[in-house]
Protein backbone atom coordinates (compact mmCIF):
# COMPACT_ATOMS: atom_id res chain seq x y z
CA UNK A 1 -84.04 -15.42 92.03
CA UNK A 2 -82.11 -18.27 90.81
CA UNK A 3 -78.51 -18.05 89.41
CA UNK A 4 -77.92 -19.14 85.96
CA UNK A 5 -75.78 -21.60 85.35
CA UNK A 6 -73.00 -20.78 82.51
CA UNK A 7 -74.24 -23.64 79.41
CA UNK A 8 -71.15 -26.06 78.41
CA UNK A 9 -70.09 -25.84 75.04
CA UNK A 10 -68.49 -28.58 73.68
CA UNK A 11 -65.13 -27.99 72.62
CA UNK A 12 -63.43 -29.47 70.01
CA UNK A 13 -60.02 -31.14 69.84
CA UNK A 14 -57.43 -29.53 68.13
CA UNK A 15 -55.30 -30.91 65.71
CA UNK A 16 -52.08 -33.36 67.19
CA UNK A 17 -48.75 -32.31 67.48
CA UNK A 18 -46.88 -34.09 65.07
CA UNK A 19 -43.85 -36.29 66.60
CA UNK A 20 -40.24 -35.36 65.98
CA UNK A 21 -38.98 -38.56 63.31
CA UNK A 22 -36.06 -38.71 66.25
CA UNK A 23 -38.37 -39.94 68.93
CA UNK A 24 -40.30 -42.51 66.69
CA UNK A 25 -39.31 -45.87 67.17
CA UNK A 26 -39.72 -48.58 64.50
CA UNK A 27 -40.42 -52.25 65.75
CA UNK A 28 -40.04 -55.01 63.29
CA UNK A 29 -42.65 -57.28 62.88
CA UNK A 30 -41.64 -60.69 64.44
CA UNK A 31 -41.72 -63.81 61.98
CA UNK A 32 -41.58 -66.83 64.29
CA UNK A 33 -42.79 -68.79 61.61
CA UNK A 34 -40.29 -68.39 59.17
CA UNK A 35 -37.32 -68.99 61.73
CA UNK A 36 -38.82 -72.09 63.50
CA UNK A 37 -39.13 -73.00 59.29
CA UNK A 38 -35.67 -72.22 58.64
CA UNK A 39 -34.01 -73.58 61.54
CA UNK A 40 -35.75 -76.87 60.83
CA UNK A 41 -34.70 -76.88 57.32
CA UNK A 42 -31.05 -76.06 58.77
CA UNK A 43 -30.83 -79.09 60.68
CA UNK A 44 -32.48 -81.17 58.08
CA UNK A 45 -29.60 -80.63 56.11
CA UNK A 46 -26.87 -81.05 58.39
CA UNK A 47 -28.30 -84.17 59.09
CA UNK A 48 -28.61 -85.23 55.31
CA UNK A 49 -24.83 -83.99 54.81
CA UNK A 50 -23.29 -85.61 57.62
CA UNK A 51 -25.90 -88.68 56.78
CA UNK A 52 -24.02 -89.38 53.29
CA UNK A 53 -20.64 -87.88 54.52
CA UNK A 54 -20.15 -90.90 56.84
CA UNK A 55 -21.91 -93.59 54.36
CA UNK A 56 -19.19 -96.07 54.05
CA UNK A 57 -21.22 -97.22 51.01
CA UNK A 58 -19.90 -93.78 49.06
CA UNK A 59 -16.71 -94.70 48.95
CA UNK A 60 -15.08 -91.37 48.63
CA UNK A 61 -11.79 -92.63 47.78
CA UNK A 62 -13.14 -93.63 44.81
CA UNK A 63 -14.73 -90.21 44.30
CA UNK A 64 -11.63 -88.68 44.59
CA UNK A 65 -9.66 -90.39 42.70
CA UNK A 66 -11.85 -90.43 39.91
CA UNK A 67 -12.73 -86.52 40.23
CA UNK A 68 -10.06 -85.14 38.55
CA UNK A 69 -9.01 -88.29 36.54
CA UNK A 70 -8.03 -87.88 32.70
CA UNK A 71 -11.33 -89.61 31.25
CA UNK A 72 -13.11 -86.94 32.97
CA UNK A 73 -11.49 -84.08 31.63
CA UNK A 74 -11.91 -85.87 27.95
CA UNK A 75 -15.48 -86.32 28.46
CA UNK A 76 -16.04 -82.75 30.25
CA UNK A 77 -14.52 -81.32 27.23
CA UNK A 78 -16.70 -83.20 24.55
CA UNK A 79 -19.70 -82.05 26.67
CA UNK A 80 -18.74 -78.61 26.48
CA UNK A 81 -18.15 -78.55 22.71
CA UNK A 82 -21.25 -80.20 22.30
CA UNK A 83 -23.31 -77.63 24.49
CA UNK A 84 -21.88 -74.50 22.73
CA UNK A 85 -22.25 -75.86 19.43
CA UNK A 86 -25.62 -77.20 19.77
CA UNK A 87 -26.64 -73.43 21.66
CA UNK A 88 -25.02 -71.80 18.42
CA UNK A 89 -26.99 -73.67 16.07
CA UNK A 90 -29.97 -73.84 17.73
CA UNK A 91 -30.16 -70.06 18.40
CA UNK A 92 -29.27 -69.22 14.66
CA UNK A 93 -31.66 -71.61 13.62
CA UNK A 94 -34.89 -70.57 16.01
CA UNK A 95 -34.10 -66.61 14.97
CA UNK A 96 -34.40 -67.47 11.25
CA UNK A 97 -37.74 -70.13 12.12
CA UNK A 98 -39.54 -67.40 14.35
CA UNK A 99 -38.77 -64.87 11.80
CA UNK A 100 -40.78 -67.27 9.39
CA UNK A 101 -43.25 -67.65 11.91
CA UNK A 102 -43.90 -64.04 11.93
CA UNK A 103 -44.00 -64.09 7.97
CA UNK A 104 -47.27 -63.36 6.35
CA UNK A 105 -46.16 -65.77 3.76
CA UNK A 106 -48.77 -68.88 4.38
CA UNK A 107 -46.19 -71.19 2.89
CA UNK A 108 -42.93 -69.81 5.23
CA UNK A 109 -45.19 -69.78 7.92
CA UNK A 110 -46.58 -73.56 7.49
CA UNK A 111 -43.03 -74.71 7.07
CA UNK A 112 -41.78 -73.18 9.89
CA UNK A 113 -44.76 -74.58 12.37
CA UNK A 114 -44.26 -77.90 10.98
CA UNK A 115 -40.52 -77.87 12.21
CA UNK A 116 -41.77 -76.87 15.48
CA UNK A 117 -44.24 -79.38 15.63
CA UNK A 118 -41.93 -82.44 14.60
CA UNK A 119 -39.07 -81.68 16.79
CA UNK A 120 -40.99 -80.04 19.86
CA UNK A 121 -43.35 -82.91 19.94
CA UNK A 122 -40.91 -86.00 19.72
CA UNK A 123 -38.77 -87.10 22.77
CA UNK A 124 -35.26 -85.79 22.25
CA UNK A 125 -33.94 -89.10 23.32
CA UNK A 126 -36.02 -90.58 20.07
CA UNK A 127 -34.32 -87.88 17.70
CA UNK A 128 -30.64 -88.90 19.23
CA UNK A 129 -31.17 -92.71 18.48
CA UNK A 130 -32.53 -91.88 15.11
CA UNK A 131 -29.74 -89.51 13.67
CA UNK A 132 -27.39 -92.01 14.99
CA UNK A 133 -29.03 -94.77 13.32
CA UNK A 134 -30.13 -92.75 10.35
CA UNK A 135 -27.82 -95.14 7.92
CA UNK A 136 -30.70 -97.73 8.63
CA UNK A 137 -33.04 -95.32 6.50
CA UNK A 138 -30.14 -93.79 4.15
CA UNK A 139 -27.08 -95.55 3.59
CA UNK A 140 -25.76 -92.72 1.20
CA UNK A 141 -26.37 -89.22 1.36
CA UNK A 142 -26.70 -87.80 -2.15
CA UNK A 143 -27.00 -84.18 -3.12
CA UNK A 144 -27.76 -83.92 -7.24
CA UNK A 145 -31.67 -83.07 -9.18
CA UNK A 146 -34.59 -84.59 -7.70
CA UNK A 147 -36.42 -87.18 -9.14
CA UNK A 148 -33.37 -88.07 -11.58
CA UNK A 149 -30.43 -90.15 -11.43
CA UNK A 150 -28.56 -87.84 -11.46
CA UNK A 151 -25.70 -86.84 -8.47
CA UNK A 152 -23.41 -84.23 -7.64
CA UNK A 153 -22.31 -85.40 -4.62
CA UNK A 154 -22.17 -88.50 -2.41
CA UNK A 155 -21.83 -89.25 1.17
CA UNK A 156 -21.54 -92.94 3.68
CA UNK A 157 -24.60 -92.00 5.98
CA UNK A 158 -22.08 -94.13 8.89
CA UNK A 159 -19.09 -92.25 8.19
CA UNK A 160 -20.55 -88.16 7.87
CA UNK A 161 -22.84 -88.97 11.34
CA UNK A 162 -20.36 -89.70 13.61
CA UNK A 163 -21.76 -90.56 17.48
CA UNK A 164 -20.64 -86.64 17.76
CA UNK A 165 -22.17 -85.43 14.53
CA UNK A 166 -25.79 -87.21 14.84
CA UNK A 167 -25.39 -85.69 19.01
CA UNK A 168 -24.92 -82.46 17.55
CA UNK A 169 -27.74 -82.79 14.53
CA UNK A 170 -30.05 -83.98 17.72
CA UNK A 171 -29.29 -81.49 20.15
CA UNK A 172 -29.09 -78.28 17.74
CA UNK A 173 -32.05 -79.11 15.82
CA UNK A 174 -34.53 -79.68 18.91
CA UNK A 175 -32.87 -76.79 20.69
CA UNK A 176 -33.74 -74.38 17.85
CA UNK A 177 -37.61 -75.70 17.99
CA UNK A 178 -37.77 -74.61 21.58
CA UNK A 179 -35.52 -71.10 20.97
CA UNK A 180 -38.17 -69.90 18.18
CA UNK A 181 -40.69 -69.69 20.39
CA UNK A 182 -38.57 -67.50 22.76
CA UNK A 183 -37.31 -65.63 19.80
CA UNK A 184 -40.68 -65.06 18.66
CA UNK A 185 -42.37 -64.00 22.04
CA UNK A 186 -39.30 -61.71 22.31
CA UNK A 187 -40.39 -60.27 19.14
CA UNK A 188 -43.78 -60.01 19.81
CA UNK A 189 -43.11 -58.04 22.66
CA UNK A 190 -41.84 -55.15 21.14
CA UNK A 191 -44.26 -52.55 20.02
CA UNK A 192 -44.98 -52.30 16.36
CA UNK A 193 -44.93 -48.89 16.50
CA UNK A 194 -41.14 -49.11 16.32
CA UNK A 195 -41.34 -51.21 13.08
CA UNK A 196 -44.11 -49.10 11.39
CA UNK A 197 -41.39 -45.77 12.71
CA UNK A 198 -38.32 -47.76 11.01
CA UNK A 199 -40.39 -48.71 7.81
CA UNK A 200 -41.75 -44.94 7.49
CA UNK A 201 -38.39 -43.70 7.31
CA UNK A 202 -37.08 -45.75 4.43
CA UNK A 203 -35.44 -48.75 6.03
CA UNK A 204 -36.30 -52.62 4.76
CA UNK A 205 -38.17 -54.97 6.62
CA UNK A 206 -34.82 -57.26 7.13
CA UNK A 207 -33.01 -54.36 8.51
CA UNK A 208 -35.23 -53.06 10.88
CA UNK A 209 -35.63 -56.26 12.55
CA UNK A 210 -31.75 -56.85 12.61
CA UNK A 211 -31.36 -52.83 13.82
CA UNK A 212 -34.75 -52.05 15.63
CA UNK A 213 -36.93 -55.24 17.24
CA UNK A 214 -34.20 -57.43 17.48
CA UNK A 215 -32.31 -55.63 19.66
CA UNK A 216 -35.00 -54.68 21.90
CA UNK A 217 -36.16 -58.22 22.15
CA UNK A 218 -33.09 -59.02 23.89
CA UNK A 219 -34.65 -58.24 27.32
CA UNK A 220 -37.13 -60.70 26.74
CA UNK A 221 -34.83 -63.39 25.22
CA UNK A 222 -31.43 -63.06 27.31
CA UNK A 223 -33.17 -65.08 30.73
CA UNK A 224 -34.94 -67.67 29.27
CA UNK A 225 -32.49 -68.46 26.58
CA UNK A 226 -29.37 -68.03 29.89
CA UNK A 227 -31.83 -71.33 31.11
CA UNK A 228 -31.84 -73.24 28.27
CA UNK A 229 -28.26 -72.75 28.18
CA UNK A 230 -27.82 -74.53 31.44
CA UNK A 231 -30.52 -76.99 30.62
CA UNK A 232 -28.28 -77.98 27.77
CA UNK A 233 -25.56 -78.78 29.20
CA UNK A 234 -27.52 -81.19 31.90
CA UNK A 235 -29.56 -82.59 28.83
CA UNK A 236 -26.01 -83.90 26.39
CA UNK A 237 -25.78 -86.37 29.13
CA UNK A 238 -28.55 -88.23 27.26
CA UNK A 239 -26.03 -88.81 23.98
CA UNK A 240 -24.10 -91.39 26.01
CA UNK A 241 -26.75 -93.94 24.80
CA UNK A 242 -24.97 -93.44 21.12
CA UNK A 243 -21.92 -93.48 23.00
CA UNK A 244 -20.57 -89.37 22.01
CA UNK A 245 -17.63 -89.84 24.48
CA UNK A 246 -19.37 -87.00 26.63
CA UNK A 247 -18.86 -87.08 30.53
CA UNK A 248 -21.76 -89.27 30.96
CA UNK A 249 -20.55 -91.86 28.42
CA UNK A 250 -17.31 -91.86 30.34
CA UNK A 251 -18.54 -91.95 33.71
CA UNK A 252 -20.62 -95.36 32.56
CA UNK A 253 -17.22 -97.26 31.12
CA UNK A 254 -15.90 -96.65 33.91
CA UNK A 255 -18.75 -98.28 36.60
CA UNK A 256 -19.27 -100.80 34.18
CA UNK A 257 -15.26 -102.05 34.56
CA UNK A 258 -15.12 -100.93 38.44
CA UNK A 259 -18.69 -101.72 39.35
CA UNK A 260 -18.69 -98.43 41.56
CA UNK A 261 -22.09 -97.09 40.40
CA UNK A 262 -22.68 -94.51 43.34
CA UNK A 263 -19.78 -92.98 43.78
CA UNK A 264 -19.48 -92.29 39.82
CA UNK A 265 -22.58 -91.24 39.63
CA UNK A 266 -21.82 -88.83 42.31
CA UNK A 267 -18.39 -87.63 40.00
CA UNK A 268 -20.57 -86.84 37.25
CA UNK A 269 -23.00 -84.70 39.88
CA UNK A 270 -20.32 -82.99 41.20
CA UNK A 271 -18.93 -82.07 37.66
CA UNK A 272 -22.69 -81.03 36.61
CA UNK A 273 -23.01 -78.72 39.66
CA UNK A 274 -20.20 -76.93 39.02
CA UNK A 275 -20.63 -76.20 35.75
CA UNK A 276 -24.00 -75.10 35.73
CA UNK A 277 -23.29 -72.85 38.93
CA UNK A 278 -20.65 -71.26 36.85
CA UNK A 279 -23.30 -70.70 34.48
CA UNK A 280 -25.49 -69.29 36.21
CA UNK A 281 -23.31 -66.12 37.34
CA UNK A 282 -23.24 -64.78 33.45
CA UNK A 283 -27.02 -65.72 33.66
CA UNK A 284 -27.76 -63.72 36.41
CA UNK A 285 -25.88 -60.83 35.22
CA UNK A 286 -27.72 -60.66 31.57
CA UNK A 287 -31.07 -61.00 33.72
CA UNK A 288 -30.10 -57.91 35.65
CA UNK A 289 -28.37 -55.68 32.72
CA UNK A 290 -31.55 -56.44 30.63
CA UNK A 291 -34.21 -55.98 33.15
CA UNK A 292 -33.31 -52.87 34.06
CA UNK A 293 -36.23 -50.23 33.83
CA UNK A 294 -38.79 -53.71 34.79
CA UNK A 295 -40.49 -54.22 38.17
CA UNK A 296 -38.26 -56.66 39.40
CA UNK A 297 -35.24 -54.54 38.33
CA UNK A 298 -34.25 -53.50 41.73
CA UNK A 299 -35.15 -57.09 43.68
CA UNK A 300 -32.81 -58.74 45.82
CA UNK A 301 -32.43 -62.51 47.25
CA UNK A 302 -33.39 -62.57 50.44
CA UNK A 303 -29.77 -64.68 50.93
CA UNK A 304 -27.98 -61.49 49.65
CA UNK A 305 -29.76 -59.31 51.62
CA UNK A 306 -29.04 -61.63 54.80
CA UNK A 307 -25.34 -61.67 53.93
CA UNK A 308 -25.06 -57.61 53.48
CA UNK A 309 -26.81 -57.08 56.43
CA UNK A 310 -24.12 -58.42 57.87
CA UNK A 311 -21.18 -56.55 56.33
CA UNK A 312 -23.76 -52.96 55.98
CA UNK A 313 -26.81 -51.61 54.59
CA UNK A 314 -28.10 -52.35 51.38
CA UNK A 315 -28.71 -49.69 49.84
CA UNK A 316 -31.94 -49.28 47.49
CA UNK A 317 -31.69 -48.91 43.90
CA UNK A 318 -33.01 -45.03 43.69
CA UNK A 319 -30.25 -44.54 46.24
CA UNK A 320 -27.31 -46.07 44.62
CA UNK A 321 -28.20 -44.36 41.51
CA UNK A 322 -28.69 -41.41 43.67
């Protein structure tokens, strides 16, 4: 008789042991790329610096003494009058022209789009020239009943717009074209429910924008308006053609008596930088106290995060709250 052989039975695997987290071991992922990249950009810049450090042609004597020269101070301070004042008007003025914008009047709303179209369309180096050359058009300005002779009040067009005055009219006025539209989309992006809420409670359309959108719009309005902030300040160097007295209008009577173009030029960079990089700390802090709750809430540079990985660990945003 022949033995039987026992039949194999397939037996199935059981399921894996899982790992202790202790003996894992994480590897990062190596970016050759993006070092070879960065090291290249590195020494591109060293060379650039130390390229224009030793340029004879510079003249950094001049630089210095010029830097911190009275004329510059009197022309830094005109610019920053000029910037705050023009940001003040302009932002008062765009929050009342988006509000009419929003109107369901036909007539506030055509109005409204028509100063948007004027001053958002024309070059803002056109509207300088013209406000400071507006006597050409108007040699009085007259306040009194239309169409009659007769006048209240009465103005020199060349005396009331000043070099300072027609910068001012210029930059406020095309400022405020360009802050409606951020007012508006600010107010746009609010839900409506919160108006309709407001309104079905009692309170009037002008105060529930003032207590209820408004307020909320600010995380929509705070960055972009923090940029046009420092993109004022860069753009009042175009009133030196009218000759305001700004920096820029200083910095030119002086390389037009010296004949040192560069290394004013490079004053009047220097200045710019610096104020615009003090700018943008305030910026960057309204961006991240009104973004909090967004997507991008919680994002860091990848320069701060090289710098703290330095010093320690950078702890996530869950944590810190944590």
């Amino acid at each position: 008789m022949a033995a039987s052989l026992p039949s194999a039975r397939a037996v199935a695997p059981g399921p894996a042991e899982p790992v202790p987290a202790q003996q894992l071991t994480a590897v990062p992922v190596r970016h050759w790329g993006r070092w070879i990249a960065a090291a290249l950009a590195v020494l591109a810049l060293i060379g650039t610096v130390g390229s224009l450090a030793k340029n004879p042609n510079l003249h950094w004597d001049v630089v210095g003494h010029y830097l911190f020269a009275d004329l510059i101070f009197e022309g830094l301070a005109t610019t920053l009058w000029l910037t705050a004042a023009a940001m003040a008007v302009g932002l008062a003025l765009g929050t009342l022209v988006a509000v009419m914008r929003l109107s369901a009047s036909p007539v506030l709303y055509g109005l409204s789009s028509l100063f948007v179209w004027a001053f958002r369309g024309t070059p803002l180096l056109i509207q300088i020239i013209f406000w400071a050359y507006a006597a050409a058009l108007y040699k009085h300005v007259m306040i009194g009943i239309p169409f009659t002779t007769v006048t209240f009040v009465s103005f020199d067009t060349n005396a009331l717009l000043s070099p300072a005055v027609a910068a001012l009219l210029a930059l406020g006025l095309n400022e405020a074209a360009y802050a409606s539209e951020i007012v508006r989309a600010g107010i746009q992006s609010v839900d409506p429910g919160q108006a309709e809420a407001a309104q079905s409670l009692g309170m009037k359309p002008a105060l529930t924008m003032r207590r209820i959108v408004l307020p909320q719009a600010m995380r929509v309005i705070i960055p972009p308006m923090g940029n046009e902030t420092i993109n004022m300040l860069k753009t009042t160097a175009y009133v030196s053609v009218i000759g305001a007295h700004d920096l820029m209008s200083n910095i030119q009577d002086v390389y037009a008596q010296n004949y040192q173009v560069i290394p004013m030029l490079v004053v009047a960079a220097l200045w710019y930088l610096s104020l615009t990089s003090l700018l943008g700390v305030p910026q960057a802090w309204l961006e991240r106290r009104y973004g909090r709750g967004t997507a991008r809430a919680g994002h860091v540079s990848p320069l701060r995060r090289m710098f703290v990985g330095v010093t320690g660990r950078l702890l996530p945003t869950r944590e810190r709250k944590g």
